[in-house]
C-alpha atoms as a PDB file:
ATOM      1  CA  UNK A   1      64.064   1.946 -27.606  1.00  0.00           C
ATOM      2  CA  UNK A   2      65.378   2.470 -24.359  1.00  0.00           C
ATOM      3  CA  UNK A   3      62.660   5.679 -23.627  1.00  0.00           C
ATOM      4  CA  UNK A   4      60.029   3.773 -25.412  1.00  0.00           C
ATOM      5  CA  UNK A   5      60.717   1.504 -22.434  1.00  0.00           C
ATOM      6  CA  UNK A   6      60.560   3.968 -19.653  1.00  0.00           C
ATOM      7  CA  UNK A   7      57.309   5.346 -21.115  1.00  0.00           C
ATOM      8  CA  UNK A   8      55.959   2.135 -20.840  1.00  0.00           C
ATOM      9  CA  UNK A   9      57.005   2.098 -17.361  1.00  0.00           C
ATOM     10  CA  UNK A  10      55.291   4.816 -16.168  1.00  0.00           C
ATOM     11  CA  UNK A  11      51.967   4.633 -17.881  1.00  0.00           C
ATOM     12  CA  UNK A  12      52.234   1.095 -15.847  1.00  0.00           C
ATOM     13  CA  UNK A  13      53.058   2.469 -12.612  1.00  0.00           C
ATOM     14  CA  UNK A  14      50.387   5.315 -13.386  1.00  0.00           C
ATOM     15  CA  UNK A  15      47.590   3.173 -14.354  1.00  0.00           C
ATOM     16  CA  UNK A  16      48.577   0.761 -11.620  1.00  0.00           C
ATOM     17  CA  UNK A  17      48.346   3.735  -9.673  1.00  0.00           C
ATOM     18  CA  UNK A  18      44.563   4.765 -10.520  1.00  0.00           C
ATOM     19  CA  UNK A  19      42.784   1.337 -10.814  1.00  0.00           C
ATOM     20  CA  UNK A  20      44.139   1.145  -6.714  1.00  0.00           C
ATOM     21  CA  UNK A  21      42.328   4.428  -5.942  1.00  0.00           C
ATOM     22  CA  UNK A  22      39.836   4.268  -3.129  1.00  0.00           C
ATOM     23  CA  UNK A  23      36.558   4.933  -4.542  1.00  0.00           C
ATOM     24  CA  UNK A  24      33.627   6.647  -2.009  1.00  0.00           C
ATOM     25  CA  UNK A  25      31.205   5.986  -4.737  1.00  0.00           C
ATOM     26  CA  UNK A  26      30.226   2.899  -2.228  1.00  0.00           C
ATOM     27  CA  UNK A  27      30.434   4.927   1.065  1.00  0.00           C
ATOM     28  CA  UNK A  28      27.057   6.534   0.374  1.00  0.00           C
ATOM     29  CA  UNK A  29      24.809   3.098   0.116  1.00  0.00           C
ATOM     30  CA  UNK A  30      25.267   1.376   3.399  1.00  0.00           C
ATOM     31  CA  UNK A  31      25.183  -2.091   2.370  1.00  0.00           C
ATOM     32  CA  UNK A  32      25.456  -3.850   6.366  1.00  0.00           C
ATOM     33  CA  UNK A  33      21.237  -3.505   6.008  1.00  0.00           C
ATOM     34  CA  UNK A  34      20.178  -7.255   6.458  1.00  0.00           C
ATOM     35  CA  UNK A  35      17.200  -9.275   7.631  1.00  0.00           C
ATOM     36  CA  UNK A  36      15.715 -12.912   8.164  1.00  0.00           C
ATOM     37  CA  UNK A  37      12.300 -13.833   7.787  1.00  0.00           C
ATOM     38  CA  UNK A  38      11.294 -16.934   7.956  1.00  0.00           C
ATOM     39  CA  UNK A  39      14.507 -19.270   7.816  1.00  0.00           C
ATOM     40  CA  UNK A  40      15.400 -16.313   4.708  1.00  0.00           C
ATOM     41  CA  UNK A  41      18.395 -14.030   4.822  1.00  0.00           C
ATOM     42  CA  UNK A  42      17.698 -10.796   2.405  1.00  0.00           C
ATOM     43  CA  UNK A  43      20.228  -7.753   2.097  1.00  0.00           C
ATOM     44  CA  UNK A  44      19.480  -4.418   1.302  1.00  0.00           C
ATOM     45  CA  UNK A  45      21.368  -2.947  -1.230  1.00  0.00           C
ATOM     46  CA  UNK A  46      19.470   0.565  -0.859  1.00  0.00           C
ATOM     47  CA  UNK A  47      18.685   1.575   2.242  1.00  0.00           C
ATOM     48  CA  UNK A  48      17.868   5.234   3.279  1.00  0.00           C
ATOM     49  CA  UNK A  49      15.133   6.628   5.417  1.00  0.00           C
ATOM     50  CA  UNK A  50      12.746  10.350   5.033  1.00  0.00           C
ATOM     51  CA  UNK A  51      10.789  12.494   7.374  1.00  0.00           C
ATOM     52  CA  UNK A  52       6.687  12.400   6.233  1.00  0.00           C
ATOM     53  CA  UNK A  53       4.789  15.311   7.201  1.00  0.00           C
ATOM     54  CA  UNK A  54       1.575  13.799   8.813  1.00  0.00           C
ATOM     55  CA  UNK A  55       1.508  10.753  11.397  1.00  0.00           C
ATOM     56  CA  UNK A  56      -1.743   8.034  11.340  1.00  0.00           C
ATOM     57  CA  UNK A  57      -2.782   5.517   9.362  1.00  0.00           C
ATOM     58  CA  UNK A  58      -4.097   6.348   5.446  1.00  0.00           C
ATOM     59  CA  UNK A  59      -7.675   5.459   4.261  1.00  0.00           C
ATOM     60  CA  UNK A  60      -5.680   1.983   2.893  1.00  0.00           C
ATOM     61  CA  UNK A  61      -4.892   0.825   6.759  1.00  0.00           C
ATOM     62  CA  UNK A  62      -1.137   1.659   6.058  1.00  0.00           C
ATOM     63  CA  UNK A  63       0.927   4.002   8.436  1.00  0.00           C
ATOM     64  CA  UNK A  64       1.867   7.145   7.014  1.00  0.00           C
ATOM     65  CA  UNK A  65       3.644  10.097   8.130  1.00  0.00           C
ATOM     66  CA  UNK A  66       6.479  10.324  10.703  1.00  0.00           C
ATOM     67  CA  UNK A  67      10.265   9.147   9.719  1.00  0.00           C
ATOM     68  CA  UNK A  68      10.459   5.856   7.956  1.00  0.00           C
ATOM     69  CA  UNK A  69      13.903   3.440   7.467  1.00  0.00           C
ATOM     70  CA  UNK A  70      13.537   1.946   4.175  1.00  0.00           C
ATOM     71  CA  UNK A  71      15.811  -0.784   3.246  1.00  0.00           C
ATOM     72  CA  UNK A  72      15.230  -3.226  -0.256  1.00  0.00           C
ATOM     73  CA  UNK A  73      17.145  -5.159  -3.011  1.00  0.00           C
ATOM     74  CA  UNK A  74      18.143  -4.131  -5.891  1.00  0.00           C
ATOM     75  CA  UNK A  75      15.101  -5.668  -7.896  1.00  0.00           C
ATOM     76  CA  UNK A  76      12.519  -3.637  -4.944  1.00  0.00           C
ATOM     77  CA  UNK A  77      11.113  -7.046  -4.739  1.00  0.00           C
ATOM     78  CA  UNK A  78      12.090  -7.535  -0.968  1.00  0.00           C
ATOM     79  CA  UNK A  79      11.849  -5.226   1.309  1.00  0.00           C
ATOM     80  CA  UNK A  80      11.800  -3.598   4.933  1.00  0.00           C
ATOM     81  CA  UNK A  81       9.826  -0.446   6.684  1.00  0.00           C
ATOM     82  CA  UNK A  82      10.109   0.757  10.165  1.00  0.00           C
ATOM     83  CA  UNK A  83       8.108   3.758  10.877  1.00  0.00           C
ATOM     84  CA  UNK A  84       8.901   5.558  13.557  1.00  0.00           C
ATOM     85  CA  UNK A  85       6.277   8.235  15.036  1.00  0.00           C
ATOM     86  CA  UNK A  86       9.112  10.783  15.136  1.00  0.00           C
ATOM     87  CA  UNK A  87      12.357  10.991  13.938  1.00  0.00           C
ATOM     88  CA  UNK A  88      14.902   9.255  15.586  1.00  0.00           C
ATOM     89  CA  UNK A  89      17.664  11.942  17.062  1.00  0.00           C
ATOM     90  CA  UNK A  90      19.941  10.009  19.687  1.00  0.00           C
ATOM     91  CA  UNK A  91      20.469   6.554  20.239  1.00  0.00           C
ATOM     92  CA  UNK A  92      17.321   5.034  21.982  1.00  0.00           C
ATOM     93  CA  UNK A  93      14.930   1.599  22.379  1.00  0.00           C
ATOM     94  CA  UNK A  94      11.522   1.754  20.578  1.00  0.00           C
ATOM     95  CA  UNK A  95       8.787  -0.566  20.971  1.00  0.00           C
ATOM     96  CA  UNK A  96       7.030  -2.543  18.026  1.00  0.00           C
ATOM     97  CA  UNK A  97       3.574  -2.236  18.203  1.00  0.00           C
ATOM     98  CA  UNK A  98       0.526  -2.751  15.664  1.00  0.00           C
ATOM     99  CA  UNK A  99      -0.694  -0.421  13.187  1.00  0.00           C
ATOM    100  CA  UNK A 100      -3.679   1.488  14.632  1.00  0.00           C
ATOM    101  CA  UNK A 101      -1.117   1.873  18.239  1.00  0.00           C
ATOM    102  CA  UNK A 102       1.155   4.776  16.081  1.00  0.00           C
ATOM    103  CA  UNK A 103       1.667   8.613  17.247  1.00  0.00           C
ATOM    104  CA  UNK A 104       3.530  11.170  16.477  1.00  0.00           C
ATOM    105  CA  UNK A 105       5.101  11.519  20.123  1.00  0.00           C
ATOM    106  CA  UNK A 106       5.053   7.816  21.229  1.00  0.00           C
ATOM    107  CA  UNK A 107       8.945   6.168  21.176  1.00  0.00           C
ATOM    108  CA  UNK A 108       7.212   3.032  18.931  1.00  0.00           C
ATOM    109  CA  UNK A 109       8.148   1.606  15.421  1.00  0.00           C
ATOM    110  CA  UNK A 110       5.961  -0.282  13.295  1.00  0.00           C
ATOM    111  CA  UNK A 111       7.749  -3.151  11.484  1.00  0.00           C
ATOM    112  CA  UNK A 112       6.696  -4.222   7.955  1.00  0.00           C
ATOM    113  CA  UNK A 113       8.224  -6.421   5.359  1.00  0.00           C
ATOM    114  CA  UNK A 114       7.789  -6.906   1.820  1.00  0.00           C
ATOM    115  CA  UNK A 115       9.027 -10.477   0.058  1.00  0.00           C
ATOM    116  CA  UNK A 116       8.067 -11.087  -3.470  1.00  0.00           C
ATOM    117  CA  UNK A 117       4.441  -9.759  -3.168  1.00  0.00           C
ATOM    118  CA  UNK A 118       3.799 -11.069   0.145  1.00  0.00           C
ATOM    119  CA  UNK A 119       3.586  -8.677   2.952  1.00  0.00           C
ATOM    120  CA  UNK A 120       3.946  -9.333   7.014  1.00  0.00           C
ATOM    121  CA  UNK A 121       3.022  -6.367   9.323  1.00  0.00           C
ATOM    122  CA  UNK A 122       4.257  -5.934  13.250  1.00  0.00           C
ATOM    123  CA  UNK A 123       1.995  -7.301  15.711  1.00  0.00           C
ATOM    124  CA  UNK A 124       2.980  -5.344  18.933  1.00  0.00           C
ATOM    125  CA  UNK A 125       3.197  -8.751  20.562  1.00  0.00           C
ATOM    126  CA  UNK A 126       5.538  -9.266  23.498  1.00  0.00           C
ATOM    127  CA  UNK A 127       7.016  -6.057  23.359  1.00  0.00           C
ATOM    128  CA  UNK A 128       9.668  -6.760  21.237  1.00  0.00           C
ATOM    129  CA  UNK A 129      12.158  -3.790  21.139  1.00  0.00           C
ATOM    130  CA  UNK A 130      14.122  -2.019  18.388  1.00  0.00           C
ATOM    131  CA  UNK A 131      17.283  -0.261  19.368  1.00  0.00           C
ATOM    132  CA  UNK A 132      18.351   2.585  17.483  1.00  0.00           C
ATOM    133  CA  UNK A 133      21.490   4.195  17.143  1.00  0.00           C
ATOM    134  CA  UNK A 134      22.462   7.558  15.586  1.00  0.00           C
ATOM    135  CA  UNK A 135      25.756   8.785  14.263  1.00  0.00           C
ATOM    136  CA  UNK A 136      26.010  11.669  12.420  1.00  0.00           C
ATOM    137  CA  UNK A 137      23.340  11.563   9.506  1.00  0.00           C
ATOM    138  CA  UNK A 138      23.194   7.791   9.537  1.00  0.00           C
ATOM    139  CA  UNK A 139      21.083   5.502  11.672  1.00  0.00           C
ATOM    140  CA  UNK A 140      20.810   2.062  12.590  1.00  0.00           C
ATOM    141  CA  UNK A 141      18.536   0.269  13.463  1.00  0.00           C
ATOM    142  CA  UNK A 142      18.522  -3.434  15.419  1.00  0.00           C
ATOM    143  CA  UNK A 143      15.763  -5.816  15.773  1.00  0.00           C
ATOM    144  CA  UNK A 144      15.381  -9.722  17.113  1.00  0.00           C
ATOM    145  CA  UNK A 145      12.380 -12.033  17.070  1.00  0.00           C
ATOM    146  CA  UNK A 146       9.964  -9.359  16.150  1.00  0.00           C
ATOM    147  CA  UNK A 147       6.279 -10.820  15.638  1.00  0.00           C
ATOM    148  CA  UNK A 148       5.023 -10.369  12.149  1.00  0.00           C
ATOM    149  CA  UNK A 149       2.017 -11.799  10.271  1.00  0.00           C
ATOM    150  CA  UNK A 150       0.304 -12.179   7.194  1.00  0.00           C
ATOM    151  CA  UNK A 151      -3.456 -12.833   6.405  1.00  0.00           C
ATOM    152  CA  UNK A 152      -3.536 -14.527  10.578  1.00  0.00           C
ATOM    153  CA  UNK A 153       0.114 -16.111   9.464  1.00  0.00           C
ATOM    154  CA  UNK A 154       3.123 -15.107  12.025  1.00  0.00           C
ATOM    155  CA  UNK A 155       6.511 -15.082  11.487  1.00  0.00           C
ATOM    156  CA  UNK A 156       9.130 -13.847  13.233  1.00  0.00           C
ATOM    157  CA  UNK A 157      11.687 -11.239  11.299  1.00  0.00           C
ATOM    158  CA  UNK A 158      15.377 -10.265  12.764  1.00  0.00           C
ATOM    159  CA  UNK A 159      17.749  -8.161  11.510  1.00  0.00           C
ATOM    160  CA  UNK A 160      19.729  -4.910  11.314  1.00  0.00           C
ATOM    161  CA  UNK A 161      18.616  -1.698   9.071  1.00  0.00           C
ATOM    162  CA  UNK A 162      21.953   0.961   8.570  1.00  0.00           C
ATOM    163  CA  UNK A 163      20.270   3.779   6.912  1.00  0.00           C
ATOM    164  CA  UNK A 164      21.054   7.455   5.381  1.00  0.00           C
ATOM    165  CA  UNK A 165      18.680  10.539   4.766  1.00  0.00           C
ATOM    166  CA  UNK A 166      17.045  10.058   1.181  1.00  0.00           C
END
């Protein structure tokens, strides 16, 4: 009875043991990627950005090409863009500008947000900056008060993308 007891004991200690094992599984989906639009908070609970090969704008009126932070929920109902002409390398300050303003070589971002079907693109007014920081593979970016509109409505989004390569 006594080393039936003592078994017990350890396959206790050792499962007590494994459920308190750090997981990474979590340490590869930044989760701090958050934003506000219009009075609404939304997190990100994907968020990851790619390199596209060509910069402009597509036949559709929608930038395409250069690096792009993606961020959305986990339904890919709401969600958040910034396209960057080129890939950000070091930590820097881009400014948000309107669609048609995008290059390859300019230090700009284009902002644009997706909420349940509706969609709000960057203005470019009042030069609203984006500051972007890079450490190691990961990036982050940080916006406030950026001008946004839909159909001639503006809002104003906020908010702070973390992001890793897809």
């Amino acid at each position: 009875m006594k080393a039936f007891s003592l078994l017990t004991f350890a396959l206790i200690i050792s499962l007590a043991f494994y459920s308190c094992k750090k997981s990474s599984a979590g340490s590869t989906n930044p989760t701090a990627s958050r934003w506000t639009l219009n009075g609404i908070s939304y997190k990100g609970d994907s968020s990851y950005y790619a390199t596209i090969d060509s910069v402009g704008i597509d036949s559709a009126g929608y930038f395409a090409g250069g690096t792009e932070l993606i961020s959305m929920d986990a339904g890919a109902i709401d969600e958040i863009y910034l396209d960057f002409g080129n890939t950000p390398t070091a930590d820097t300050t881009y400014t948000v500008i309107r669609p048609e303003e995008i290059t390859s070589t300019s230090q700009v971002v284009l902002l644009v947000v997706k909420t349940a079907g509706s969609g709000f693109i960057s203005t470019g007014a009042g030069h609203v900056q984006v500051k972007v920081s890079v450490s190691g593979n990961m990036v982050t970016a940080t916006f406030a008060n950026v001008p946004v509109e839909n159909n001639g409505t503006p809002e104003m989004v906020s908010g702070t993308i973390v992001a890793k390569p897809q």
